[in-house]
C-alpha atoms as a PDB file:
ATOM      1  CA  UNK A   1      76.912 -33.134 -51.917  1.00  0.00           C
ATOM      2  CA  UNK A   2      77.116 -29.660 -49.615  1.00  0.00           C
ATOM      3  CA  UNK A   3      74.661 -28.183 -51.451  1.00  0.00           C
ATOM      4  CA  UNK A   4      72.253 -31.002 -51.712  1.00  0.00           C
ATOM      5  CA  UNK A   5      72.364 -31.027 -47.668  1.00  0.00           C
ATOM      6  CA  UNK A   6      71.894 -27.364 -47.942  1.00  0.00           C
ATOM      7  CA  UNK A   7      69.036 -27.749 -50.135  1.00  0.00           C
ATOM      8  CA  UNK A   8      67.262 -30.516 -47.932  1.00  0.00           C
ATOM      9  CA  UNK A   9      67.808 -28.188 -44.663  1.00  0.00           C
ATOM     10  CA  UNK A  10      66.115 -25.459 -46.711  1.00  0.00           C
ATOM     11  CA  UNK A  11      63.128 -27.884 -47.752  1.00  0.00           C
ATOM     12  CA  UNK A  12      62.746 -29.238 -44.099  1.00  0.00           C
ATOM     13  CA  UNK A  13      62.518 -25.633 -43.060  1.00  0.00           C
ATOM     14  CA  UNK A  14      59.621 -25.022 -45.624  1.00  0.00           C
ATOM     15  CA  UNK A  15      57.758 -27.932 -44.594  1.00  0.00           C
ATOM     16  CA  UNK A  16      57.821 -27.312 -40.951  1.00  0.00           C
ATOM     17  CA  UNK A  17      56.947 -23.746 -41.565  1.00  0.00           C
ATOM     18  CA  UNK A  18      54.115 -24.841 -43.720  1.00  0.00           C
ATOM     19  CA  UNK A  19      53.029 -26.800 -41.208  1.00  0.00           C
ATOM     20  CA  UNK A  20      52.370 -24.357 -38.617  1.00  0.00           C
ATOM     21  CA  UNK A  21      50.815 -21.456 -40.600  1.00  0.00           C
ATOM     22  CA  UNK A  22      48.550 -24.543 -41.497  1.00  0.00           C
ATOM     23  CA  UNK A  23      47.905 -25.857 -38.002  1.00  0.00           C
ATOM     24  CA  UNK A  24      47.813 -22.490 -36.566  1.00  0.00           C
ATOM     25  CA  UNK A  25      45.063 -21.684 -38.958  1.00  0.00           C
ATOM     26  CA  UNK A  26      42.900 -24.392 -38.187  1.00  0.00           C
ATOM     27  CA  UNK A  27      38.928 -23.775 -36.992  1.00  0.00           C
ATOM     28  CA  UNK A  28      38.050 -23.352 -33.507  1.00  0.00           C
ATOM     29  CA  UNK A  29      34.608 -24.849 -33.116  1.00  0.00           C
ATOM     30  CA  UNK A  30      31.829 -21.734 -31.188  1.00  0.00           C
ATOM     31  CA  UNK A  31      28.629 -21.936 -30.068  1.00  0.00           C
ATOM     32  CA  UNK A  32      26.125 -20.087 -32.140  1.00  0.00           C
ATOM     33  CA  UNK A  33      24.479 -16.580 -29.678  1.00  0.00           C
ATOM     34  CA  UNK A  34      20.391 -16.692 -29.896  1.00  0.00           C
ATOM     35  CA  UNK A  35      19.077 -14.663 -32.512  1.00  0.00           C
ATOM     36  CA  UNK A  36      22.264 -12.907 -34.059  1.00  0.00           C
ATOM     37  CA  UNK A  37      24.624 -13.883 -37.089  1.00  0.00           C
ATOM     38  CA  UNK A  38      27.901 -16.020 -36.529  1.00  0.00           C
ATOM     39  CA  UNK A  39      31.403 -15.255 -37.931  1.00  0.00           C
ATOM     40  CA  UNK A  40      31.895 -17.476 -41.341  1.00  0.00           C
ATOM     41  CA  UNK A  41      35.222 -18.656 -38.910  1.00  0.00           C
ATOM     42  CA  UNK A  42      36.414 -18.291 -35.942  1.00  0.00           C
ATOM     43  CA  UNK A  43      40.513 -18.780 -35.513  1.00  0.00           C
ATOM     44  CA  UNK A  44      41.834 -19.397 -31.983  1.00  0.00           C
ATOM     45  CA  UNK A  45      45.806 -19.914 -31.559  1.00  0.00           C
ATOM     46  CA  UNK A  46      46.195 -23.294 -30.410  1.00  0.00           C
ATOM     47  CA  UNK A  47      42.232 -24.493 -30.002  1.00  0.00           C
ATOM     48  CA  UNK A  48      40.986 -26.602 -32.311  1.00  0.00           C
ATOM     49  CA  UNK A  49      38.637 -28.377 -29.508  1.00  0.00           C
ATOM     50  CA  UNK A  50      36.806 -26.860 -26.636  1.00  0.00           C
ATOM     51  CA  UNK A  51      36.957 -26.063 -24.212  1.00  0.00           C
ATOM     52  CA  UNK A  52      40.339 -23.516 -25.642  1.00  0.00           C
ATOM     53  CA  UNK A  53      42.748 -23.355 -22.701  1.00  0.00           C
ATOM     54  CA  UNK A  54      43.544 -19.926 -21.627  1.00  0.00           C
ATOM     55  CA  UNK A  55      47.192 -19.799 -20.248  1.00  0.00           C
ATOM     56  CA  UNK A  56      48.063 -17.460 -16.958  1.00  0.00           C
ATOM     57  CA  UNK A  57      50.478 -14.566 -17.883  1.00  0.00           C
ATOM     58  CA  UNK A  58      49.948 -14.968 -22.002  1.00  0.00           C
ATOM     59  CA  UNK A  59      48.351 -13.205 -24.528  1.00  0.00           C
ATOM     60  CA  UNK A  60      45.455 -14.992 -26.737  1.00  0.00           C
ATOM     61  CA  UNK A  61      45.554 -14.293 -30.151  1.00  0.00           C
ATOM     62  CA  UNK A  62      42.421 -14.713 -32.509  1.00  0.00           C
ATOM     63  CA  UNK A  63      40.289 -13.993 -35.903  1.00  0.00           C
ATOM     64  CA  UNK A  64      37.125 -14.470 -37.084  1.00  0.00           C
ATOM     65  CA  UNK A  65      35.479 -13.788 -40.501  1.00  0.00           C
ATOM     66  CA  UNK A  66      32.103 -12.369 -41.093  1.00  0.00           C
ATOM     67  CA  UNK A  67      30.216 -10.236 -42.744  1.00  0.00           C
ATOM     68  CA  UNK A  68      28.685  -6.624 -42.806  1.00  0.00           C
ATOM     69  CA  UNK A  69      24.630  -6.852 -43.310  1.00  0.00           C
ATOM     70  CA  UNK A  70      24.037  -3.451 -42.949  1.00  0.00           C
ATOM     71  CA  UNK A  71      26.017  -0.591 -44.123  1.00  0.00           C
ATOM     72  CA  UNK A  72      27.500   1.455 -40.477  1.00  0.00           C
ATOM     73  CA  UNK A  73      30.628   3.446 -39.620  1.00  0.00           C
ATOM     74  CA  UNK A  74      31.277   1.899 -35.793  1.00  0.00           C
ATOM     75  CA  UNK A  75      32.177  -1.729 -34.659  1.00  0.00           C
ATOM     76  CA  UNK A  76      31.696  -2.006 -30.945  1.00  0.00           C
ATOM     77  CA  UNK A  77      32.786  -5.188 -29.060  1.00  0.00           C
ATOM     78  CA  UNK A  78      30.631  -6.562 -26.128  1.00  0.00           C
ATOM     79  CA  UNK A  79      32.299  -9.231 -24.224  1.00  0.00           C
ATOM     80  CA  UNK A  80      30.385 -11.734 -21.850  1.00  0.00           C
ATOM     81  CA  UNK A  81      31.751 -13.947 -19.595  1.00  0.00           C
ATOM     82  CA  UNK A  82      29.259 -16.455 -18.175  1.00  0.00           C
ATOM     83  CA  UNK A  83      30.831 -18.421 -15.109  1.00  0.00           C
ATOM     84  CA  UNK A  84      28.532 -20.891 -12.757  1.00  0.00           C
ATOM     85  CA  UNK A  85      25.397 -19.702 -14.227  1.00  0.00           C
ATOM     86  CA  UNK A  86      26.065 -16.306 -14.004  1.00  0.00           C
ATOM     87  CA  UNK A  87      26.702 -14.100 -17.182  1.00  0.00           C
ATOM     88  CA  UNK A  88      28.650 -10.935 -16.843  1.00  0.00           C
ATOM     89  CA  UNK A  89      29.958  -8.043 -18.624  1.00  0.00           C
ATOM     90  CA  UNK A  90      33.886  -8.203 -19.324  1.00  0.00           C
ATOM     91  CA  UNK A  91      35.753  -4.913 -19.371  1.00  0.00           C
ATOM     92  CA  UNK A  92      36.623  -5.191 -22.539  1.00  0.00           C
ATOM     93  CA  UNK A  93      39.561  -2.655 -23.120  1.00  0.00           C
ATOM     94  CA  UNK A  94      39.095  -2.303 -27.035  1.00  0.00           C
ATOM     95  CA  UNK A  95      36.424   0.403 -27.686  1.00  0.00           C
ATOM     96  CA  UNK A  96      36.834   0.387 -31.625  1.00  0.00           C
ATOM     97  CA  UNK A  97      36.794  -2.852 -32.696  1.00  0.00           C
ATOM     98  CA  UNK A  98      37.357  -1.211 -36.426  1.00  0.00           C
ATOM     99  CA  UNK A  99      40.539  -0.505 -35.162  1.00  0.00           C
ATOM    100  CA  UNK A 100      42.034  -4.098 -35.569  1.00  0.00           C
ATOM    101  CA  UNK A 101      39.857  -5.182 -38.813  1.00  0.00           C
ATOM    102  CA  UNK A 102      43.100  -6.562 -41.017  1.00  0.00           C
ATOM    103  CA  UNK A 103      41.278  -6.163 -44.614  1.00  0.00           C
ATOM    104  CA  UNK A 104      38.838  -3.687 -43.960  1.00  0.00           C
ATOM    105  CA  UNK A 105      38.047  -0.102 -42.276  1.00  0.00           C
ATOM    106  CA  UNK A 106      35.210   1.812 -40.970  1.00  0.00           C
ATOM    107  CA  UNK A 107      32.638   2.969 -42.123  1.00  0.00           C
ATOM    108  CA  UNK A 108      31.773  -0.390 -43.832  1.00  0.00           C
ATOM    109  CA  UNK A 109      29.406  -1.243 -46.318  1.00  0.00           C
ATOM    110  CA  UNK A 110      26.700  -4.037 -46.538  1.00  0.00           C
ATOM    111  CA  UNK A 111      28.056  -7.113 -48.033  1.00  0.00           C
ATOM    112  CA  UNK A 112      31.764  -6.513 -46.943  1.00  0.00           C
ATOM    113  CA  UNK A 113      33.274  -9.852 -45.681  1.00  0.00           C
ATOM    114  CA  UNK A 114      35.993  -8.645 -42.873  1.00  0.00           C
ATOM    115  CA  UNK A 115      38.303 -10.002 -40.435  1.00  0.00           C
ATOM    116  CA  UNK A 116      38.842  -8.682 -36.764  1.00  0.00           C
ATOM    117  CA  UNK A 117      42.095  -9.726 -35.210  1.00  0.00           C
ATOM    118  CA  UNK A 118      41.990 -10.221 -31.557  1.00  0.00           C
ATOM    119  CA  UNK A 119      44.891  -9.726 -29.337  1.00  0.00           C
ATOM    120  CA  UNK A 120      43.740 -10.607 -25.552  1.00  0.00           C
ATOM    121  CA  UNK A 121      45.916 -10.769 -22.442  1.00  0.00           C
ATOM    122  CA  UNK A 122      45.099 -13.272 -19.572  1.00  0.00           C
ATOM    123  CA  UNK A 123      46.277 -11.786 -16.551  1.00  0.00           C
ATOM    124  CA  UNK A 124      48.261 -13.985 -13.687  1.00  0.00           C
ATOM    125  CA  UNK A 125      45.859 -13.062 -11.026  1.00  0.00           C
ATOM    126  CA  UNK A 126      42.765 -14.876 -13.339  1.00  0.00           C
ATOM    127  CA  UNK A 127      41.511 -17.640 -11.212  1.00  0.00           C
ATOM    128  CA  UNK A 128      41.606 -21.229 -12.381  1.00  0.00           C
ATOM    129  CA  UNK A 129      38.081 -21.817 -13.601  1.00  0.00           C
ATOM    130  CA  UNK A 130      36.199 -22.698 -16.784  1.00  0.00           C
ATOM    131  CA  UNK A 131      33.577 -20.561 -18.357  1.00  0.00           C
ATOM    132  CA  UNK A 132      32.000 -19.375 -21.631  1.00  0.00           C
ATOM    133  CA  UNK A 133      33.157 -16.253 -23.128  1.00  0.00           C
ATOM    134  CA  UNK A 134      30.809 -14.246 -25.795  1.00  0.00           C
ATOM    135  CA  UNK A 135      32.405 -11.958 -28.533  1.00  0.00           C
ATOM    136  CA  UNK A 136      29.682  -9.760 -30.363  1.00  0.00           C
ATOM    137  CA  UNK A 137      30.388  -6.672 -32.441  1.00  0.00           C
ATOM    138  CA  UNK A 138      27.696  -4.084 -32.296  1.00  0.00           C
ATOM    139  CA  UNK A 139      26.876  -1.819 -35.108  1.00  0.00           C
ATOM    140  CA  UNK A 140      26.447   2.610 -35.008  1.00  0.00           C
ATOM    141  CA  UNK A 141      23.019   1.698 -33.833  1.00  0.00           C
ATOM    142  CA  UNK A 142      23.704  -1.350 -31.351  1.00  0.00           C
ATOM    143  CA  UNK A 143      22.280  -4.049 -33.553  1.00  0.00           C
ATOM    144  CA  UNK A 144      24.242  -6.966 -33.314  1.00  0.00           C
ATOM    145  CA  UNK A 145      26.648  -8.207 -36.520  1.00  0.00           C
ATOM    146  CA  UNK A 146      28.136 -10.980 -35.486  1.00  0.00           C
ATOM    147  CA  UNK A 147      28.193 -12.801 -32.216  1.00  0.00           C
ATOM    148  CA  UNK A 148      29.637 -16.253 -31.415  1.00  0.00           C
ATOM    149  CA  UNK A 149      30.556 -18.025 -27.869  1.00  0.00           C
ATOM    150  CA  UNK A 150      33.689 -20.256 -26.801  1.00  0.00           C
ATOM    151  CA  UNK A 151      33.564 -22.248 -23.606  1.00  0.00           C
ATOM    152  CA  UNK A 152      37.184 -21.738 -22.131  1.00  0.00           C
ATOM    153  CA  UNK A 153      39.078 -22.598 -18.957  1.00  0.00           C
ATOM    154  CA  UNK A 154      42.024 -20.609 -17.490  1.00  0.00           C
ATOM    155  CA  UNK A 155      44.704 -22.418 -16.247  1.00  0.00           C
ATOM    156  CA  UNK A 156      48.310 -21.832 -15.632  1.00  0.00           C
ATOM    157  CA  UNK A 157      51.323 -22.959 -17.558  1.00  0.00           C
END
């Protein structure tokens, strides 16, 4: 009977575990930048809807999927943040976006499907507001590979 109990505790522990790789996996629905390819899928930790609530004094955690259409040996990110109208450049403090590819590195060939992993703090002194945010990787000769937008609003815990 004590290891049947043992057995089911180990069983519910799979389950539940299995349950949040699955959840955490999940889609995060983005809006499509004019004129430039979008990721195959874009993974936010917890957003499945929009807009994907950025939390004061965390860190946001991401991937997205896409692929290489032409062969080059840089990945630049270019972050946008447009807030009441107004689109600006984000500081973006990853320089080498090849840096955090989990399945791939630079240079990269034409073809190759690769995953960037984002790791993104939101600092406590954001203000409360909601706005869009734009990802785009840029390639050696800043031609954009992917791009994709996610509206967002910061709030606190």
């Amino acid at each position: 009977m004590e290891q049947i109990r043992g057995n089911m505790k180990i069983i519910t522990r799979f389950i539940i575990c299995a349950s949040l790789v699955v959840l955490s996996s999940q889609s995060t629905p983005v809006e499509k930048c004019k004129d430039s390819p979008t990721p195959k899928d874009v993974r936010i930790d917890g957003c499945t809807e929009t807009p994907c609530s950025l939390v004061r004094g965390t860190t946001v955690t991401a991937e997205w999927d896409f692929s290489i259409l032409e062969d080059t040996r840089a990945l630049k990110p270019r972050v946008r943040a447009t807030v009441l109208g107004m689109t600006v450049n984000y500081p973006f403090p990853q320089k080498d976006a090849c840096s955090t590819l989990t399945n791939a590195k630079c240079p990269l060939e034409a073809g190759e499907d690769v995953t960037y992993q984002l790791s993104m703090p939101i600092s406590k002194m954001y203000p409360k507001i909601s706005l869009t945010i734009e990802f785009a990787f840029l390639d050696d000769k800043d031609n954009v590979v992917t791009c994709f937008a996610v509206p967002a609003k910061v709030t606190s815990k």
